[in-house]
PDB file of N, CA and C in Angstrom:
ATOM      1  N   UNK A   1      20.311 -24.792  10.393  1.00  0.00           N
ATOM      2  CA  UNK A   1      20.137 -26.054   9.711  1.00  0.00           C
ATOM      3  C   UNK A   1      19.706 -25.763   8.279  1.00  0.00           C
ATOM      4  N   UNK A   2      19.854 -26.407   7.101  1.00  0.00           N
ATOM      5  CA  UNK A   2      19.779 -26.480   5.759  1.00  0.00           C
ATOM      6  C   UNK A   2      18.623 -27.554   5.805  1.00  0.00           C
ATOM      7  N   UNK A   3      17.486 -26.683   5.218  1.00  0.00           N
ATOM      8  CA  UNK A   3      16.399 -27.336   4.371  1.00  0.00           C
ATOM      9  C   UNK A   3      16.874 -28.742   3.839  1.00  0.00           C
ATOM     10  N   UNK A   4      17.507 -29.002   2.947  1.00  0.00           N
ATOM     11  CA  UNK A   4      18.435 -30.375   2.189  1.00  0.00           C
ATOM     12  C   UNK A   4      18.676 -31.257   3.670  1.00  0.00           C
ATOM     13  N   UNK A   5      18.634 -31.002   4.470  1.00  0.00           N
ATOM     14  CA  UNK A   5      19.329 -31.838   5.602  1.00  0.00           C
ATOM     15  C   UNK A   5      18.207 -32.523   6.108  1.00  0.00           C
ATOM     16  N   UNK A   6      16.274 -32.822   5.707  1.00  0.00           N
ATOM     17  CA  UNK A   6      15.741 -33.552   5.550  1.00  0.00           C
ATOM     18  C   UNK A   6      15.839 -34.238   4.548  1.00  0.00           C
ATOM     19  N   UNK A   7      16.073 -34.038   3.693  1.00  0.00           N
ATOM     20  CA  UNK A   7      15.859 -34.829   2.130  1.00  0.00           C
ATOM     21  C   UNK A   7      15.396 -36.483   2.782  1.00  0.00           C
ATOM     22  N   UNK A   8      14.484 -36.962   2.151  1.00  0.00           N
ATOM     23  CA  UNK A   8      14.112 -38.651   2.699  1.00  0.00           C
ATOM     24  C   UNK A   8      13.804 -38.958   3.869  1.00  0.00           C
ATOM     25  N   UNK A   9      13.481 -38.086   4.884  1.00  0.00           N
ATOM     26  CA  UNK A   9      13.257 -38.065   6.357  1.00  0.00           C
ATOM     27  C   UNK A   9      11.542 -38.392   6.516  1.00  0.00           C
ATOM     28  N   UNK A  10      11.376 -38.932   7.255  1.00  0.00           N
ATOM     29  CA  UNK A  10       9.831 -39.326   7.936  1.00  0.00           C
ATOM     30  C   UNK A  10       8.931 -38.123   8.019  1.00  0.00           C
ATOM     31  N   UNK A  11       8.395 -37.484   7.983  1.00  0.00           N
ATOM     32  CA  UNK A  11       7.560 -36.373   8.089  1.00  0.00           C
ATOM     33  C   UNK A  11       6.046 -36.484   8.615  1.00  0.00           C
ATOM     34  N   UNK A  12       5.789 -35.774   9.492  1.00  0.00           N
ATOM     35  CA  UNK A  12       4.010 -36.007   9.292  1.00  0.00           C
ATOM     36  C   UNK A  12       3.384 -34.623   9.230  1.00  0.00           C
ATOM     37  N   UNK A  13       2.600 -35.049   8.446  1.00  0.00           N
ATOM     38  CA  UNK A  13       2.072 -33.194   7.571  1.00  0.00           C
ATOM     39  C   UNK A  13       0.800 -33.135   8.446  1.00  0.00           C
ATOM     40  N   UNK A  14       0.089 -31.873   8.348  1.00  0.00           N
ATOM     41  CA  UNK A  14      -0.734 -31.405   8.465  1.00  0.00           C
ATOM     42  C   UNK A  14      -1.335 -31.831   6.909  1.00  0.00           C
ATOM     43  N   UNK A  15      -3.124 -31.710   7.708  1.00  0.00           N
ATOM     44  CA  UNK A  15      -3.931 -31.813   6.286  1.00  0.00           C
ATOM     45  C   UNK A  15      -3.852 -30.848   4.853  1.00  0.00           C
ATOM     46  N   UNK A  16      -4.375 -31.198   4.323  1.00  0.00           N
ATOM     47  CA  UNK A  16      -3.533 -29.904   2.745  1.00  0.00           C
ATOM     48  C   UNK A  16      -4.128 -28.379   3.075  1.00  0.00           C
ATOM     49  N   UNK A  17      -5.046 -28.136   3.729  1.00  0.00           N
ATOM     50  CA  UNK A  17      -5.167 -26.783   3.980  1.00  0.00           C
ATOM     51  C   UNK A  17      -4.535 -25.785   4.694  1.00  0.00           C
ATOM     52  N   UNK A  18      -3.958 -26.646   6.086  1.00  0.00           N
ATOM     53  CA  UNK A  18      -2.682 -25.479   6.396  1.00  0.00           C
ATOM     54  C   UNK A  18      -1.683 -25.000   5.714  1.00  0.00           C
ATOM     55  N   UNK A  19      -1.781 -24.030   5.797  1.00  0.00           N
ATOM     56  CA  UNK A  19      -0.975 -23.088   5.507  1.00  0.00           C
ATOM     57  C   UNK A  19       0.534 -22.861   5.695  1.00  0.00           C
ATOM     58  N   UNK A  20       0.518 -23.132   7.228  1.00  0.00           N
ATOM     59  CA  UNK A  20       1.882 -23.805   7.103  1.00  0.00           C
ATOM     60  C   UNK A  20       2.742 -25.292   6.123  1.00  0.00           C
ATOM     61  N   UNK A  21       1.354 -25.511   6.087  1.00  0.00           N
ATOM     62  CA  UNK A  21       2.372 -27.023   5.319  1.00  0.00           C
ATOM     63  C   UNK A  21       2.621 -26.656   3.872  1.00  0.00           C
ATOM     64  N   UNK A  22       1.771 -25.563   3.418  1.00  0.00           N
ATOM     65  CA  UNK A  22       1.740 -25.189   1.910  1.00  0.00           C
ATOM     66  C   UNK A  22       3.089 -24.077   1.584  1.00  0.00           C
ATOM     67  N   UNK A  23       3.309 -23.204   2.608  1.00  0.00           N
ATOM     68  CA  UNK A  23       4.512 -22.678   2.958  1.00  0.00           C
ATOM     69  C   UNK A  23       5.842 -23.625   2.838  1.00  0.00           C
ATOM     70  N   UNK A  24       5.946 -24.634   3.783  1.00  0.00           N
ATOM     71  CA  UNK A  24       6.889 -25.393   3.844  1.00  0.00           C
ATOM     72  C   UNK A  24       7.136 -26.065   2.832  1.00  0.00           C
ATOM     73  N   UNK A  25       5.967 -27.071   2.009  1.00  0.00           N
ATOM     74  CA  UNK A  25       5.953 -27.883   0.442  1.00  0.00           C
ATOM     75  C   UNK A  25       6.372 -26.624  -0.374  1.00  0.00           C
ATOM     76  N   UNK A  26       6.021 -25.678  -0.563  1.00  0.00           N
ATOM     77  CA  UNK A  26       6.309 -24.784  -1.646  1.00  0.00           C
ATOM     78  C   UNK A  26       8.081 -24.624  -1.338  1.00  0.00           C
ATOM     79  N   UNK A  27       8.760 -24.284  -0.316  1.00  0.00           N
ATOM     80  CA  UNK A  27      10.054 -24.118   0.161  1.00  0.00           C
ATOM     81  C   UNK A  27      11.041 -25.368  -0.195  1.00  0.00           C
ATOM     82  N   UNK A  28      10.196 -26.713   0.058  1.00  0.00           N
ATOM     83  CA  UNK A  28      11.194 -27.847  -0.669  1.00  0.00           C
ATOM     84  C   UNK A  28      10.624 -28.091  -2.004  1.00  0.00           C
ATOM     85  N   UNK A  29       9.518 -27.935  -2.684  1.00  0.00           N
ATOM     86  CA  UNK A  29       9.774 -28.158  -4.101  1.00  0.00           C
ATOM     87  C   UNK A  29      10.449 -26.744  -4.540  1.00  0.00           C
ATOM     88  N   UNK A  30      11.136 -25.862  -4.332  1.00  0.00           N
ATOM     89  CA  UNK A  30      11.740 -25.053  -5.047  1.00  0.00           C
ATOM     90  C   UNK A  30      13.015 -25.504  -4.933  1.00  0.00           C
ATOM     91  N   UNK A  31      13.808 -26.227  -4.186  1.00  0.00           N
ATOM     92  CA  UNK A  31      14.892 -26.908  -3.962  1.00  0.00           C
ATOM     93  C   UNK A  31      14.790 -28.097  -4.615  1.00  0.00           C
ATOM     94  N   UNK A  32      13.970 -28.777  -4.773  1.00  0.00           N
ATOM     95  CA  UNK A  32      13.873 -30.480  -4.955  1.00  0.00           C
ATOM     96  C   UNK A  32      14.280 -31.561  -4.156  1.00  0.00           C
ATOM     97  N   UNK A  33      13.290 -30.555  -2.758  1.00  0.00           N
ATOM     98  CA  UNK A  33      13.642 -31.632  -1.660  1.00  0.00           C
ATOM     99  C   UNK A  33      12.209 -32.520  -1.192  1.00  0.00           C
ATOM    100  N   UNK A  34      12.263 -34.156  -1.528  1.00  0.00           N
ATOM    101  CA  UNK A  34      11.418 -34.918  -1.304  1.00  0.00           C
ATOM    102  C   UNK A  34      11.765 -35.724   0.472  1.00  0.00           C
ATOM    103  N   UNK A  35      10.504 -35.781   1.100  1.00  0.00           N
ATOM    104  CA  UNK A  35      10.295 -36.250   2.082  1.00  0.00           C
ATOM    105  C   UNK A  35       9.181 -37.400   2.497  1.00  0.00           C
ATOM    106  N   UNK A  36       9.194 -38.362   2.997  1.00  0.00           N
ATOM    107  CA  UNK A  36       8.339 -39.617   3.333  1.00  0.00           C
ATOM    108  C   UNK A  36       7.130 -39.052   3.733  1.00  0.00           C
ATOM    109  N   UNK A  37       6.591 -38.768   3.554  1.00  0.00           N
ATOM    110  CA  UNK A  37       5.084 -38.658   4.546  1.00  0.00           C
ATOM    111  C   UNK A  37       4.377 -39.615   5.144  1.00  0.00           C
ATOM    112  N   UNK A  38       4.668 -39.524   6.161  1.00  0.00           N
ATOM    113  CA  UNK A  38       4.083 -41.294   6.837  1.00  0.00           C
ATOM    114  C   UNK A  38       2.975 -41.270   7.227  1.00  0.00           C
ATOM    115  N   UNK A  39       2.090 -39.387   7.897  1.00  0.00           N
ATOM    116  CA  UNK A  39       0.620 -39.362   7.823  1.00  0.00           C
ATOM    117  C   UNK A  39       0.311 -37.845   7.595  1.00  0.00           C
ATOM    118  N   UNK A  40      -1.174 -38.228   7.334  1.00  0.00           N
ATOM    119  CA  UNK A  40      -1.594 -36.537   7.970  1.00  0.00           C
ATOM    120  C   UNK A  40      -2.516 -36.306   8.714  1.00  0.00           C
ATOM    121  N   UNK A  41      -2.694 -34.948   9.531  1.00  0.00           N
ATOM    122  CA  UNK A  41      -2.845 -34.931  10.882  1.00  0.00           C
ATOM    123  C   UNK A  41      -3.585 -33.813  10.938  1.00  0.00           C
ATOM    124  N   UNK A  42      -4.832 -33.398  11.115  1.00  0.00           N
ATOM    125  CA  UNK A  42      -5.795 -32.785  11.360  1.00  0.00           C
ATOM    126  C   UNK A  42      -5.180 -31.263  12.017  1.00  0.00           C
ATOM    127  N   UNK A  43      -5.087 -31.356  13.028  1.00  0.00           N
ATOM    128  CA  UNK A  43      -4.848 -30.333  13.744  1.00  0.00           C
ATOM    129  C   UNK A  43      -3.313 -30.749  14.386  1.00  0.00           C
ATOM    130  N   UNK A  44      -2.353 -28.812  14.624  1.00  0.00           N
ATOM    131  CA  UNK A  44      -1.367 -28.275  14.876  1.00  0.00           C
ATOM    132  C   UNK A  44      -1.600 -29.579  16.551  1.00  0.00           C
ATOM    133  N   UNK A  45      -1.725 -29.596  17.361  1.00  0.00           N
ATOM    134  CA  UNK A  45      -1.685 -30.663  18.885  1.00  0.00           C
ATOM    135  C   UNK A  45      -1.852 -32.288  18.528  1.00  0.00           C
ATOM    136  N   UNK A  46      -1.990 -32.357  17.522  1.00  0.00           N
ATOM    137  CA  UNK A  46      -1.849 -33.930  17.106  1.00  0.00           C
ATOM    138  C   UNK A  46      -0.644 -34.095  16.198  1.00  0.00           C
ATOM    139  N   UNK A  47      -0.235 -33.448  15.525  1.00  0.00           N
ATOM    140  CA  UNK A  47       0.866 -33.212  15.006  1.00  0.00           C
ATOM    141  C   UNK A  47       2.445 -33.192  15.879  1.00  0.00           C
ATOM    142  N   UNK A  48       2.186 -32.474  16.814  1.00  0.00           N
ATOM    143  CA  UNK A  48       3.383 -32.355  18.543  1.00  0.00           C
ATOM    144  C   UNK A  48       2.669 -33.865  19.026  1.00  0.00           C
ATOM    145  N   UNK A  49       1.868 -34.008  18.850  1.00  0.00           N
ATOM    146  CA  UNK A  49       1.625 -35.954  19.592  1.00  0.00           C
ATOM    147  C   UNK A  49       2.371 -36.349  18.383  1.00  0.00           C
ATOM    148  N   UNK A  50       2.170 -36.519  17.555  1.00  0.00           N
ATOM    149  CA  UNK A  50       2.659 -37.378  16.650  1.00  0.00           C
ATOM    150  C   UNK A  50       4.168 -37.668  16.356  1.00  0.00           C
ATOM    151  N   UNK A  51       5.071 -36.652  16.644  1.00  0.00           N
ATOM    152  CA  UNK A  51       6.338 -35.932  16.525  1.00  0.00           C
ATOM    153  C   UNK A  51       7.145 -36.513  17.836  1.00  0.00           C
ATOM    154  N   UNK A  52       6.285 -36.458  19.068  1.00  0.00           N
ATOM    155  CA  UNK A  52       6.689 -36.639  20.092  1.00  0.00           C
ATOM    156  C   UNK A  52       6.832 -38.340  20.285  1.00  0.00           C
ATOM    157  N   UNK A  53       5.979 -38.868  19.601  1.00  0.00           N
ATOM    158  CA  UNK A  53       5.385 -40.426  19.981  1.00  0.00           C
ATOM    159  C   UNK A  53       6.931 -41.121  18.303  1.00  0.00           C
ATOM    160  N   UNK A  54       7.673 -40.429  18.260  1.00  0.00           N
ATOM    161  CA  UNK A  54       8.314 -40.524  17.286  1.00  0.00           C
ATOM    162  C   UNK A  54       7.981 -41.182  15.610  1.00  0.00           C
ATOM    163  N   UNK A  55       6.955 -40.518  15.306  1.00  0.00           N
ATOM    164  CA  UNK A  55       6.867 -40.534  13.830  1.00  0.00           C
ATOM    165  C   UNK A  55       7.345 -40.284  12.832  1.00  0.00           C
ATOM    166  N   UNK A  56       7.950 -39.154  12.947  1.00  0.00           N
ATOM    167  CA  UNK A  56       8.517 -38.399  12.031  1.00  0.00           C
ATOM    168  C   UNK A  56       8.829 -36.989  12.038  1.00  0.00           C
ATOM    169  N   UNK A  57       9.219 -35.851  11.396  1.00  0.00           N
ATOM    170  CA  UNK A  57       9.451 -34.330  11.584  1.00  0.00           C
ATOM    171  C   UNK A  57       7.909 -34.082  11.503  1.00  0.00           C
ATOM    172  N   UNK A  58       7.984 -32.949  12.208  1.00  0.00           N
ATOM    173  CA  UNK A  58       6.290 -32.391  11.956  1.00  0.00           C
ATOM    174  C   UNK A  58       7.140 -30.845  11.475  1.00  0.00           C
ATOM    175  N   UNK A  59       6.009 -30.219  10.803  1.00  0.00           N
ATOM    176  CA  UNK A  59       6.126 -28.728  10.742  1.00  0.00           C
ATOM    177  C   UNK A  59       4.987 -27.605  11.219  1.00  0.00           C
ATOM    178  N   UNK A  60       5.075 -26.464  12.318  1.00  0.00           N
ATOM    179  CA  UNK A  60       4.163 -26.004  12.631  1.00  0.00           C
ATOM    180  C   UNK A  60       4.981 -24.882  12.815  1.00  0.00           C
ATOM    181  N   UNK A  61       3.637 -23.525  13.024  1.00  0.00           N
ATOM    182  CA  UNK A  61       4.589 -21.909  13.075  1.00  0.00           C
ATOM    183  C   UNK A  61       5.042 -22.531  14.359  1.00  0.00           C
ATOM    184  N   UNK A  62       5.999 -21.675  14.343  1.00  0.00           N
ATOM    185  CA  UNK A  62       7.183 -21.137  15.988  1.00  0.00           C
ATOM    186  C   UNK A  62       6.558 -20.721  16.991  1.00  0.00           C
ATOM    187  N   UNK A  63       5.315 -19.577  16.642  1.00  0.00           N
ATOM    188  CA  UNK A  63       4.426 -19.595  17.892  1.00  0.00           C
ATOM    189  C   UNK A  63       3.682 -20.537  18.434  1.00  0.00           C
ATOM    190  N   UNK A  64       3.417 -21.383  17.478  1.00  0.00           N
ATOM    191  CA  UNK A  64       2.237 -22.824  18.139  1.00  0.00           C
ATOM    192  C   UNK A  64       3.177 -23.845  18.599  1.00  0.00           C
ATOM    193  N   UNK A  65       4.669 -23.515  19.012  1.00  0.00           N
ATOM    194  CA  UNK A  65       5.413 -24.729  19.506  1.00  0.00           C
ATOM    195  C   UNK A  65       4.856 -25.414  20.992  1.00  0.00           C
ATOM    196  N   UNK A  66       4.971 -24.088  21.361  1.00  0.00           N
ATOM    197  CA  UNK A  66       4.905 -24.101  22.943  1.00  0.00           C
ATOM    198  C   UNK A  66       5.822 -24.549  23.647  1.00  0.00           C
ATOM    199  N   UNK A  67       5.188 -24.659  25.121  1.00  0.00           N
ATOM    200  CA  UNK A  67       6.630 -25.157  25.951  1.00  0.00           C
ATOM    201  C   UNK A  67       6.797 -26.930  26.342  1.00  0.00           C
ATOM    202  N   UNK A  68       6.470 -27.463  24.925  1.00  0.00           N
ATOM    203  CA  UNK A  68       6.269 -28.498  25.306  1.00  0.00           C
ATOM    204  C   UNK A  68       8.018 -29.387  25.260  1.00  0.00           C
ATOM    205  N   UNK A  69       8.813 -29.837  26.364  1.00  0.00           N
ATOM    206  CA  UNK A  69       9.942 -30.319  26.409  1.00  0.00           C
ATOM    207  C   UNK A  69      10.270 -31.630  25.709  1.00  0.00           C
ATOM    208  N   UNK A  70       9.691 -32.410  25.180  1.00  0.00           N
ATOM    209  CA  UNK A  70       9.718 -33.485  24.000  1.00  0.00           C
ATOM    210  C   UNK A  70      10.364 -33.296  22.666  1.00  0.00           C
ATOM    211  N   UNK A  71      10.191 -31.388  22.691  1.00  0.00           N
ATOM    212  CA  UNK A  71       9.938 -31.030  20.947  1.00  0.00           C
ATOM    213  C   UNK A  71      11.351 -30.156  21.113  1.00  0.00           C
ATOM    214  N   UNK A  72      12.073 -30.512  19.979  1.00  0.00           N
ATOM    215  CA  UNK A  72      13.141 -29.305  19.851  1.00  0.00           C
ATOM    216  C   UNK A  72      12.766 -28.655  18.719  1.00  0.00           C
ATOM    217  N   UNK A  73      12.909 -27.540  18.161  1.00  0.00           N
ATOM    218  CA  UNK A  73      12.822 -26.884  17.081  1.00  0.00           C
ATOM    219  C   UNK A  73      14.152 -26.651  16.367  1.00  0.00           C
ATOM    220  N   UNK A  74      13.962 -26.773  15.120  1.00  0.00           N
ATOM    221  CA  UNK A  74      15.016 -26.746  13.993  1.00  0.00           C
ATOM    222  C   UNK A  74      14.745 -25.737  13.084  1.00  0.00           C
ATOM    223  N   UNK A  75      15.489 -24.968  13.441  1.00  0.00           N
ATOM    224  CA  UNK A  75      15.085 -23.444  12.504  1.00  0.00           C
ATOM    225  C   UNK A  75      15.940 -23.245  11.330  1.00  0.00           C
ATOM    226  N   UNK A  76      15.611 -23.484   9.996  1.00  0.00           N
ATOM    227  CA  UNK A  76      15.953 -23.324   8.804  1.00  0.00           C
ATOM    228  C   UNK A  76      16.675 -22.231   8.583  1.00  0.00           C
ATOM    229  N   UNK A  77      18.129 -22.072   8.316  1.00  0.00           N
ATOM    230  CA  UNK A  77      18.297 -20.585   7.870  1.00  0.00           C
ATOM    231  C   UNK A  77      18.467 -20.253   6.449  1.00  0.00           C
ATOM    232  N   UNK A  78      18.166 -21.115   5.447  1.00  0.00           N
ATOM    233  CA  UNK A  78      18.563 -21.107   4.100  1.00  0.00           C
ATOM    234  C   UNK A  78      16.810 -21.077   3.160  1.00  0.00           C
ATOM    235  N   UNK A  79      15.801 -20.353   4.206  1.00  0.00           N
ATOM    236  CA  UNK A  79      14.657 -21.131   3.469  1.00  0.00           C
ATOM    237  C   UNK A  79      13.921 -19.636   3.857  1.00  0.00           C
ATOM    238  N   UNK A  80      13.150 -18.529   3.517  1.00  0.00           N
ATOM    239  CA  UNK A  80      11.776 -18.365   3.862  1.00  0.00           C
ATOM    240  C   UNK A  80      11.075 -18.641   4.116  1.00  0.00           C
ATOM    241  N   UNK A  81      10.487 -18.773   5.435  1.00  0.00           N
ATOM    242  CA  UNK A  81       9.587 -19.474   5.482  1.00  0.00           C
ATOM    243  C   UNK A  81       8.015 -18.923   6.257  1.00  0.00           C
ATOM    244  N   UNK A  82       8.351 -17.436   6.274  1.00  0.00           N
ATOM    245  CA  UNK A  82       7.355 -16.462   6.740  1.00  0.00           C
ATOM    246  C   UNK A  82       5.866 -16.335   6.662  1.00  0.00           C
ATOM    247  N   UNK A  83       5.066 -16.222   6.841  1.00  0.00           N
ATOM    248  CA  UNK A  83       3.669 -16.236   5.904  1.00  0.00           C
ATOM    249  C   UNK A  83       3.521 -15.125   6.672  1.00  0.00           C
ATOM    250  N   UNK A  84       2.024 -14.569   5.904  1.00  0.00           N
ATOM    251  CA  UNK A  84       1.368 -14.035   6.305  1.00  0.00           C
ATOM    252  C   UNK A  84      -0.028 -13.838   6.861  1.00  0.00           C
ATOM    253  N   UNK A  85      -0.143 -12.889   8.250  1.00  0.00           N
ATOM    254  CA  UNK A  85      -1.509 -12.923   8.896  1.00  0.00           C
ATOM    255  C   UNK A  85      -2.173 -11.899   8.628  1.00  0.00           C
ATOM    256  N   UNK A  86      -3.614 -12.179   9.002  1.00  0.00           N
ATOM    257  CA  UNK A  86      -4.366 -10.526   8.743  1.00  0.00           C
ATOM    258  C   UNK A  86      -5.395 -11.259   9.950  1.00  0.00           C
ATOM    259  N   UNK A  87      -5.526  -9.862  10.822  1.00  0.00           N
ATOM    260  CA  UNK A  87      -6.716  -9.949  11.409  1.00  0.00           C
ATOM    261  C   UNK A  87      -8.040  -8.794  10.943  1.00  0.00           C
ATOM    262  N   UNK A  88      -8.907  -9.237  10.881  1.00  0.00           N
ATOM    263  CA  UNK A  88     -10.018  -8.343  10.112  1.00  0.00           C
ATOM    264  C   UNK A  88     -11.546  -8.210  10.724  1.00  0.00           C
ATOM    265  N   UNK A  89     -12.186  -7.291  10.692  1.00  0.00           N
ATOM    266  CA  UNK A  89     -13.592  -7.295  11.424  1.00  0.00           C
ATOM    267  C   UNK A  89     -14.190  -6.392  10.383  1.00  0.00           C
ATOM    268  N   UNK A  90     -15.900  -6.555  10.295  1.00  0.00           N
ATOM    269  CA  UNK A  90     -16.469  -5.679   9.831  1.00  0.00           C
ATOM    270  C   UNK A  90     -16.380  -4.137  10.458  1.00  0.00           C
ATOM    271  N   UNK A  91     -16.313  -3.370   8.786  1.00  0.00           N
ATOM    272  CA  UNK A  91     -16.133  -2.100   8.659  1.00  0.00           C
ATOM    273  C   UNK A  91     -17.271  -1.024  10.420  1.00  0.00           C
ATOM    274  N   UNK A  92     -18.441  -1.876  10.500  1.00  0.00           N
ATOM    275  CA  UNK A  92     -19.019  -1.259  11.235  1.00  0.00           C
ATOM    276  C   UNK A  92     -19.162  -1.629  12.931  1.00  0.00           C
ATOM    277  N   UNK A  93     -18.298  -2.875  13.121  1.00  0.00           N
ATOM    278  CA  UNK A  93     -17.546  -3.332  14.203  1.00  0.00           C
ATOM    279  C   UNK A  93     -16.632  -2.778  14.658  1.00  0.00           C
ATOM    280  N   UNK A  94     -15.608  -1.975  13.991  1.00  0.00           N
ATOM    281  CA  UNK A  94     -13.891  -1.758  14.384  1.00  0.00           C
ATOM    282  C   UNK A  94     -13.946  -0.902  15.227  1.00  0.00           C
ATOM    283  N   UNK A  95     -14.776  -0.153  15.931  1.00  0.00           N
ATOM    284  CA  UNK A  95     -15.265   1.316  16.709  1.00  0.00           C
ATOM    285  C   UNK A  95     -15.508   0.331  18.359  1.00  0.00           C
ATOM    286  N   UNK A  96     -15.842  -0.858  17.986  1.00  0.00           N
ATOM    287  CA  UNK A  96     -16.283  -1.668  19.405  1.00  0.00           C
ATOM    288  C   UNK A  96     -14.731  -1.650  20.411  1.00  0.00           C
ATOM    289  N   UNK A  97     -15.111  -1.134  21.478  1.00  0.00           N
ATOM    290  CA  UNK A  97     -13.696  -1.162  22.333  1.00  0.00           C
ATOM    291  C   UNK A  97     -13.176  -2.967  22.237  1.00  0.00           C
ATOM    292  N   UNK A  98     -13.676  -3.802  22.033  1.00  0.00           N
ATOM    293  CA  UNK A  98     -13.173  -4.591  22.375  1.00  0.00           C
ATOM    294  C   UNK A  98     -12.392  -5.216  21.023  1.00  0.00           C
ATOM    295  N   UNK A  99     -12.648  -5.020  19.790  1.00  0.00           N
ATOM    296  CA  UNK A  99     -12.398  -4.956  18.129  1.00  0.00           C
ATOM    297  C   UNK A  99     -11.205  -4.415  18.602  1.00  0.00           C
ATOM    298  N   UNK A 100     -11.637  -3.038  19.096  1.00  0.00           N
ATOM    299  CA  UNK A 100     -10.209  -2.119  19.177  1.00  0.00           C
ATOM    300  C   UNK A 100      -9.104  -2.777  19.952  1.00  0.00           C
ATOM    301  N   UNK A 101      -9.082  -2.981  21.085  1.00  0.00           N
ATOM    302  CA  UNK A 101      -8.295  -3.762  21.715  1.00  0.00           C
ATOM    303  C   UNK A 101      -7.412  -5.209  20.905  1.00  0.00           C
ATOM    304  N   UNK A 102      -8.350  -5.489  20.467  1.00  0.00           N
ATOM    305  CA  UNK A 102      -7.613  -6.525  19.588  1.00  0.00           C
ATOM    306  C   UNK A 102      -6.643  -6.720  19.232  1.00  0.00           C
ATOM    307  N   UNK A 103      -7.196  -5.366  17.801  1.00  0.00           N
ATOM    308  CA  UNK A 103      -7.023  -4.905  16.610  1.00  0.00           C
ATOM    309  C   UNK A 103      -5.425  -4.409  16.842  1.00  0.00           C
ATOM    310  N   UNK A 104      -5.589  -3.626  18.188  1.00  0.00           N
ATOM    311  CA  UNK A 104      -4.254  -3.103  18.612  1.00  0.00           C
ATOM    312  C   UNK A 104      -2.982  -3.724  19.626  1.00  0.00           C
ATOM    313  N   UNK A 105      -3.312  -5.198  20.102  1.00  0.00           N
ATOM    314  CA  UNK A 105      -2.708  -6.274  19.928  1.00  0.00           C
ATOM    315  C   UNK A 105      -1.710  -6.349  19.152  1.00  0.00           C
ATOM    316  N   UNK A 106      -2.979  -6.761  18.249  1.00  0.00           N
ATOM    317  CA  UNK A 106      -2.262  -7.838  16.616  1.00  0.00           C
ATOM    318  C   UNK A 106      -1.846  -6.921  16.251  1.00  0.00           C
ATOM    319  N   UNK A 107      -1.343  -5.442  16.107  1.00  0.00           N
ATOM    320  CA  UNK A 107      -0.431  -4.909  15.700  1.00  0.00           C
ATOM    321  C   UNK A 107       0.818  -4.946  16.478  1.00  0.00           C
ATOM    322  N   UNK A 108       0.918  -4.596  17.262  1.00  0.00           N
ATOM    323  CA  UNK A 108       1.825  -4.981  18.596  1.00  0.00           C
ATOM    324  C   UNK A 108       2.975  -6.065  18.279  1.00  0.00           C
ATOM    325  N   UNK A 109       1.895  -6.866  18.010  1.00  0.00           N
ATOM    326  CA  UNK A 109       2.418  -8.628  18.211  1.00  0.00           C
ATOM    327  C   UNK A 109       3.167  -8.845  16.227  1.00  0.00           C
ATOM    328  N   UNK A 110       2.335  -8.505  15.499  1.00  0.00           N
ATOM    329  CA  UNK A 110       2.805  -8.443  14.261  1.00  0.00           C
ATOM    330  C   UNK A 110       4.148  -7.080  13.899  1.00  0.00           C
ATOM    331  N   UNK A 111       5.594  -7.908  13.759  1.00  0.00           N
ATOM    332  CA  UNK A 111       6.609  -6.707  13.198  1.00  0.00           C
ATOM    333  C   UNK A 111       6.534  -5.750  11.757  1.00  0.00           C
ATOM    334  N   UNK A 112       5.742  -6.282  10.739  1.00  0.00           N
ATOM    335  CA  UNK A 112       5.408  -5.991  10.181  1.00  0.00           C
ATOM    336  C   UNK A 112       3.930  -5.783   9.711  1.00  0.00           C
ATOM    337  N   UNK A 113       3.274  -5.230  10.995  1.00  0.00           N
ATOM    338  CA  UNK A 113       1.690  -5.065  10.974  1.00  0.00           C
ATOM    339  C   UNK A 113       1.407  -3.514   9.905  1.00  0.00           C
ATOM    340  N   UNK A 114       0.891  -3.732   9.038  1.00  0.00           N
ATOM    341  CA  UNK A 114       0.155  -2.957   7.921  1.00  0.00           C
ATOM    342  C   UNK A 114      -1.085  -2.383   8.312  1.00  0.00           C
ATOM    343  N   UNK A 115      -1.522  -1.757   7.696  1.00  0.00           N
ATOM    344  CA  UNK A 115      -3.487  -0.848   7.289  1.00  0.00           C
ATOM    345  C   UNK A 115      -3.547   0.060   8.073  1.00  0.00           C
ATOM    346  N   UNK A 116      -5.113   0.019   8.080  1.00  0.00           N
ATOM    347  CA  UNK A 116      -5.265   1.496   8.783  1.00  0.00           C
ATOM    348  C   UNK A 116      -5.478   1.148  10.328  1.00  0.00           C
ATOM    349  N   UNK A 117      -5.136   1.870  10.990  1.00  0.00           N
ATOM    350  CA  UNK A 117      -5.308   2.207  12.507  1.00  0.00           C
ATOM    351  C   UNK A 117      -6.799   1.883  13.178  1.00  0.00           C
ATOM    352  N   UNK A 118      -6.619   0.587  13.774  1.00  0.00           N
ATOM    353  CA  UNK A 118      -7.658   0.460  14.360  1.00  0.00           C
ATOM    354  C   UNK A 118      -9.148   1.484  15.042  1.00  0.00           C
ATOM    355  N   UNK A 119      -8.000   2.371  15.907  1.00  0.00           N
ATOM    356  CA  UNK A 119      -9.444   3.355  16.332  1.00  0.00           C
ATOM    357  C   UNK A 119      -9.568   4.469  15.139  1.00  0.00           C
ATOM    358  N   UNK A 120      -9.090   4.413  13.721  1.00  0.00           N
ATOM    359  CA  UNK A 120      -9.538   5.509  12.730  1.00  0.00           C
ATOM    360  C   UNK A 120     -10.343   4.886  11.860  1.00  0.00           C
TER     361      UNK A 120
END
């Protein structure tokens, strides 16, 4: 699907601090694509209520979709829309087996996981 293929569509945003929504606004003002905003919505599970109860498009990462059957996802192929994560602990924490465990997760889980090696 093409970004442009909302242009004027209902939308309901997340509040201005996610990250995702600052991702996504930054992706249509580089196009000059304007959208309705009909609300905004605290948290990523009121947003899938809101979407579902037919408001408007919501936008949230791909992992926080879930398996909820109401929601289809529309995956942009003309847009970046990647961000980035960091998971982080104090320098004198990272030795804790359970830090470690984490730590070595979120590398796992991240394709492009960076730094230094958890148990070094």
């Amino acid at each position: 699907m093409a970004l442009a293929e909302i242009q004027d569509q209902p939308m309901v945003w997340r509040t201005g601090g996610s990250v995702t929504r600052r991702v996504f606004e930054r992706a249509l003002a580089e196009r000059g694509i304007t959208v309705q905003v009909v609300m905004e919505i605290n948290t990523r599970e009121a947003t899938r209520e809101a979407v579902a109860a037919g408001f408007g498009l919501g936008v949230i990462a791909e992992n926080e979709l879930g398996g909820d059957e109401r929601l289809v996802m529309l995956p942009f192929g003309d847009a970046d829309l990647r961000m980035t994560l960091y998971a982080v602990c104090l320098r004198e924490r990272r030795r804790l087996p359970t830090v470690r465990a984490f730590m070595a997760v979120a590398q796992e889980d991240g394709p492009e996981a960076k730094g230094p090696n958890p148990a070094g």
